[in-house]
N, C-alpha and C. Protein backbone atom coordinates (compact mmCIF):
# COMPACT_ATOMS: atom_id res chain seq x y z
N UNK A 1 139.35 33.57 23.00
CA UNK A 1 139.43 33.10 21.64
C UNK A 1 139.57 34.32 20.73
N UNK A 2 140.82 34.34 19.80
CA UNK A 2 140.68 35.26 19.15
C UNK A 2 139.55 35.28 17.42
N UNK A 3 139.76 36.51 16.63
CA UNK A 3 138.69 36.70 16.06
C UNK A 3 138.19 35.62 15.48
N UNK A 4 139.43 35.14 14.52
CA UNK A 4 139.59 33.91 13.40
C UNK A 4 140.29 32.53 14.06
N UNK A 5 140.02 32.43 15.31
CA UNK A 5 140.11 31.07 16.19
C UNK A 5 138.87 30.13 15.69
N UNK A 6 139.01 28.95 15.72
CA UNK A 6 138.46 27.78 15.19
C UNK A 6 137.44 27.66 16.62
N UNK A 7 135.73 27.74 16.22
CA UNK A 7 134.76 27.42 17.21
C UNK A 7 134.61 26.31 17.63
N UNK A 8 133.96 25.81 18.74
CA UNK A 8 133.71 24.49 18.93
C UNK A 8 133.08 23.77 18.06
N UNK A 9 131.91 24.11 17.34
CA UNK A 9 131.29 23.15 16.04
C UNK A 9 132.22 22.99 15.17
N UNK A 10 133.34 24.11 14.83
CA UNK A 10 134.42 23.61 13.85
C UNK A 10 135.15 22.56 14.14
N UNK A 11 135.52 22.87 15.33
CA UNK A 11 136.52 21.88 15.92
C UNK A 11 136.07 20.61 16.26
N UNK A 12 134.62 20.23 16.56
CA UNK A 12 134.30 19.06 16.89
C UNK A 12 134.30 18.34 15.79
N UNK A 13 134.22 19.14 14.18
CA UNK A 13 134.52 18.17 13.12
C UNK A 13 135.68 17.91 12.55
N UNK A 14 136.66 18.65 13.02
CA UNK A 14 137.84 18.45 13.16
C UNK A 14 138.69 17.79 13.66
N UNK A 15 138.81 17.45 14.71
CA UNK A 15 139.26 16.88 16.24
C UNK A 15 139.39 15.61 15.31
N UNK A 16 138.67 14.76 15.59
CA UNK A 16 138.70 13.45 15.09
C UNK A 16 139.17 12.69 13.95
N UNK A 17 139.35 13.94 13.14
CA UNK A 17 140.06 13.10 11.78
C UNK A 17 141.40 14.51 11.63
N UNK A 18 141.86 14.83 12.71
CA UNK A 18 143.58 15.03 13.34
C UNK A 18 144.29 14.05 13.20
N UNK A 19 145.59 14.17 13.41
CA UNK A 19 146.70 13.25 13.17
C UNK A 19 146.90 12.87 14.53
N UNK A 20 146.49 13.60 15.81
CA UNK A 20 146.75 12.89 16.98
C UNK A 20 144.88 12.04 17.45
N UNK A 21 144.75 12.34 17.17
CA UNK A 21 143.02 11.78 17.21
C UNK A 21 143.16 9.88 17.81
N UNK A 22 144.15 9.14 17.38
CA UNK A 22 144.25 8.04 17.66
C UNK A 22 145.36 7.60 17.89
N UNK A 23 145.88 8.51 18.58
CA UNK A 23 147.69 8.18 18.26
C UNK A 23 148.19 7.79 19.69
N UNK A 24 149.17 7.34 19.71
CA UNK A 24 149.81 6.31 20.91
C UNK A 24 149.64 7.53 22.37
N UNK A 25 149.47 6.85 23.44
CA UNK A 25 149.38 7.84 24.51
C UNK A 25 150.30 7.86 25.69
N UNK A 26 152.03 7.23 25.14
CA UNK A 26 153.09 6.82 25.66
C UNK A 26 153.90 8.34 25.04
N UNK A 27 154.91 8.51 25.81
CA UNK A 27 156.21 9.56 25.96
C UNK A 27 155.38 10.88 26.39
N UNK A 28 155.77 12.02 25.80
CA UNK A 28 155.49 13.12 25.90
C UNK A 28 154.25 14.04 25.39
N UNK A 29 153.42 14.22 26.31
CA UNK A 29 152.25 14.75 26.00
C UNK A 29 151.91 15.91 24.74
N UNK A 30 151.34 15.29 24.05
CA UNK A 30 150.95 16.34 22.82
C UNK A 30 150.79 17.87 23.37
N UNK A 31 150.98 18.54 22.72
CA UNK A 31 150.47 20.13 22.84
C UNK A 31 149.42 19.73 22.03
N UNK A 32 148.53 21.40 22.84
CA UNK A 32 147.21 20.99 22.29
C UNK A 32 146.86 21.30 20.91
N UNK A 33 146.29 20.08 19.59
CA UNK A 33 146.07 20.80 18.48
C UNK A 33 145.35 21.50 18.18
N UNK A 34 144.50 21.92 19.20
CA UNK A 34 143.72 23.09 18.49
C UNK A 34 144.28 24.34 18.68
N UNK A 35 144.79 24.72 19.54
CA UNK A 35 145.90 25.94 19.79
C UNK A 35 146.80 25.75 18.65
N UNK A 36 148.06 24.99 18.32
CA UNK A 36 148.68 24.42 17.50
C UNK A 36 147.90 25.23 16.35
N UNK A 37 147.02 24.34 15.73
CA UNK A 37 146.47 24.36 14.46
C UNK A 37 145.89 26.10 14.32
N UNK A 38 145.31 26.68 15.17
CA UNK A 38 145.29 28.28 15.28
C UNK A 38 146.25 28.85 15.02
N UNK A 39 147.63 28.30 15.54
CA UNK A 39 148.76 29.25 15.49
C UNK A 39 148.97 29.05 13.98
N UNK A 40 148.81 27.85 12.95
CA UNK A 40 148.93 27.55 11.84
C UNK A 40 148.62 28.60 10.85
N UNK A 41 146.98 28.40 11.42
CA UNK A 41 146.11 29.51 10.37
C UNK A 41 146.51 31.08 11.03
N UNK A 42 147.06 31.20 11.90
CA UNK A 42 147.54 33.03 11.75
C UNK A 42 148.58 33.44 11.01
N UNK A 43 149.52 32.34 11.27
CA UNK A 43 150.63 32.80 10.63
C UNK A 43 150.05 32.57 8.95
N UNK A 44 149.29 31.96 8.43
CA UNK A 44 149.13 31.93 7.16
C UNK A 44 148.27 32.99 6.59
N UNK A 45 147.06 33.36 7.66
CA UNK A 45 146.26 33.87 7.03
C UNK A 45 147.33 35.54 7.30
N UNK A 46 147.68 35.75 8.20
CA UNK A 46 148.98 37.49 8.24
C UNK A 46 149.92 37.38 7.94
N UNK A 47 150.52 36.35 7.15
CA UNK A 47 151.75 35.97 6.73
C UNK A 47 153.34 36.73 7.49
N UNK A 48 152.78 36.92 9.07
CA UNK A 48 153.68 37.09 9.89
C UNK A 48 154.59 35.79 9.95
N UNK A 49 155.93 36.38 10.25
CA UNK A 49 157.18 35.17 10.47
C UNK A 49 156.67 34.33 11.33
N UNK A 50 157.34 33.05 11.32
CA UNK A 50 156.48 32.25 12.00
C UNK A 50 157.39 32.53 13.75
N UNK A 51 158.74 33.12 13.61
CA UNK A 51 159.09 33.48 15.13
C UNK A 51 158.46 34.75 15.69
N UNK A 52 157.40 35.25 15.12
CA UNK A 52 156.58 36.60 15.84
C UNK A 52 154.93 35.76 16.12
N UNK A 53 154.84 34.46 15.86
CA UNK A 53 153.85 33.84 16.65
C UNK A 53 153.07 34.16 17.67
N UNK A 54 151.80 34.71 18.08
CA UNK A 54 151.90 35.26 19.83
C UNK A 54 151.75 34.19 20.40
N UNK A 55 152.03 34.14 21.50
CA UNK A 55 152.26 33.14 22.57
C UNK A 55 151.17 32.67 22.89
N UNK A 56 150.37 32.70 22.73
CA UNK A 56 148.46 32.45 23.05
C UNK A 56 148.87 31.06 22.23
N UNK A 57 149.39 31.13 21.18
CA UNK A 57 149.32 30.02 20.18
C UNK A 57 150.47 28.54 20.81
N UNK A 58 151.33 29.12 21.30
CA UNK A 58 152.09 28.34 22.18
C UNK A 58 153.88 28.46 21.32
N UNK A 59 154.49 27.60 21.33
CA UNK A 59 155.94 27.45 21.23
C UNK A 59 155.57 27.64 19.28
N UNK A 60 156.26 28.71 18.64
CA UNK A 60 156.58 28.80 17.20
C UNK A 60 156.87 27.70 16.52
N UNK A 61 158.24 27.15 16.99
CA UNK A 61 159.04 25.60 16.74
C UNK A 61 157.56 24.71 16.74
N UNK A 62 156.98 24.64 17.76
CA UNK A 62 156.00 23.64 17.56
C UNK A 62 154.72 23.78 16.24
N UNK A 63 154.21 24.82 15.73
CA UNK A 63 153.50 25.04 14.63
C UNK A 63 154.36 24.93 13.92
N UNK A 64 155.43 25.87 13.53
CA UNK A 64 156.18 25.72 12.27
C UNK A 64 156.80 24.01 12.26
N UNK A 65 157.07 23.35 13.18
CA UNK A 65 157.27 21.84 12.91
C UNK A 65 156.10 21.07 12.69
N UNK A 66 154.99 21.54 13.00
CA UNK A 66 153.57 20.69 12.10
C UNK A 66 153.43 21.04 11.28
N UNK A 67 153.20 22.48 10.87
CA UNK A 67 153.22 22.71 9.87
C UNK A 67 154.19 22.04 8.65
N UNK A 68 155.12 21.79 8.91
CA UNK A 68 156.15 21.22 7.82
C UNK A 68 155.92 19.82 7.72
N UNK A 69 155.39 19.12 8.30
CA UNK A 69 155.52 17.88 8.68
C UNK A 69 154.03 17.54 7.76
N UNK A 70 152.75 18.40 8.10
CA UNK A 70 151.73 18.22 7.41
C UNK A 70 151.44 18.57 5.63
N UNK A 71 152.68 19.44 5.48
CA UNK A 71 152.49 19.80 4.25
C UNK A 71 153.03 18.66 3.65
N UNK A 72 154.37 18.34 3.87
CA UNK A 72 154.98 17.41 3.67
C UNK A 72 154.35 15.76 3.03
């Protein structure tokens, strides 16, 4: 876990009121949001491009497409 990664007490109040928290469990398996949502807050909080993402966080395309989708 890196420094400013989301702890488990954060996340357990989190988790549940997510956008996948209740969501259909047919087609293609979610990536995980808490990785996801980490990769969110790095790129915001170092305002690194969102294609220099590190890979810990998972596929760029996939944060920067929640990300847009949630601001939205």
């Amino acid at each position: 876990m890196a420094r400013f990664d989301l702890s488990h007490p954060e996340w357990t109040i989190i988790a549940p009121r997510g956008p996948g928290a209740a969501g259909k469990k047919t087609g293609r398996p979610r990536p995980d949001d808490r990785k996801v949502l980490n990769g969110i807050f790095f790129v915001l909080r170092t305002g690194t491009p969102w294609r220099d993402l590190p890979e810990r966080y998972g596929p760029y395309t996939t944060a920067y497409n929640r990300f847009n989708r949630w601001a939205k």
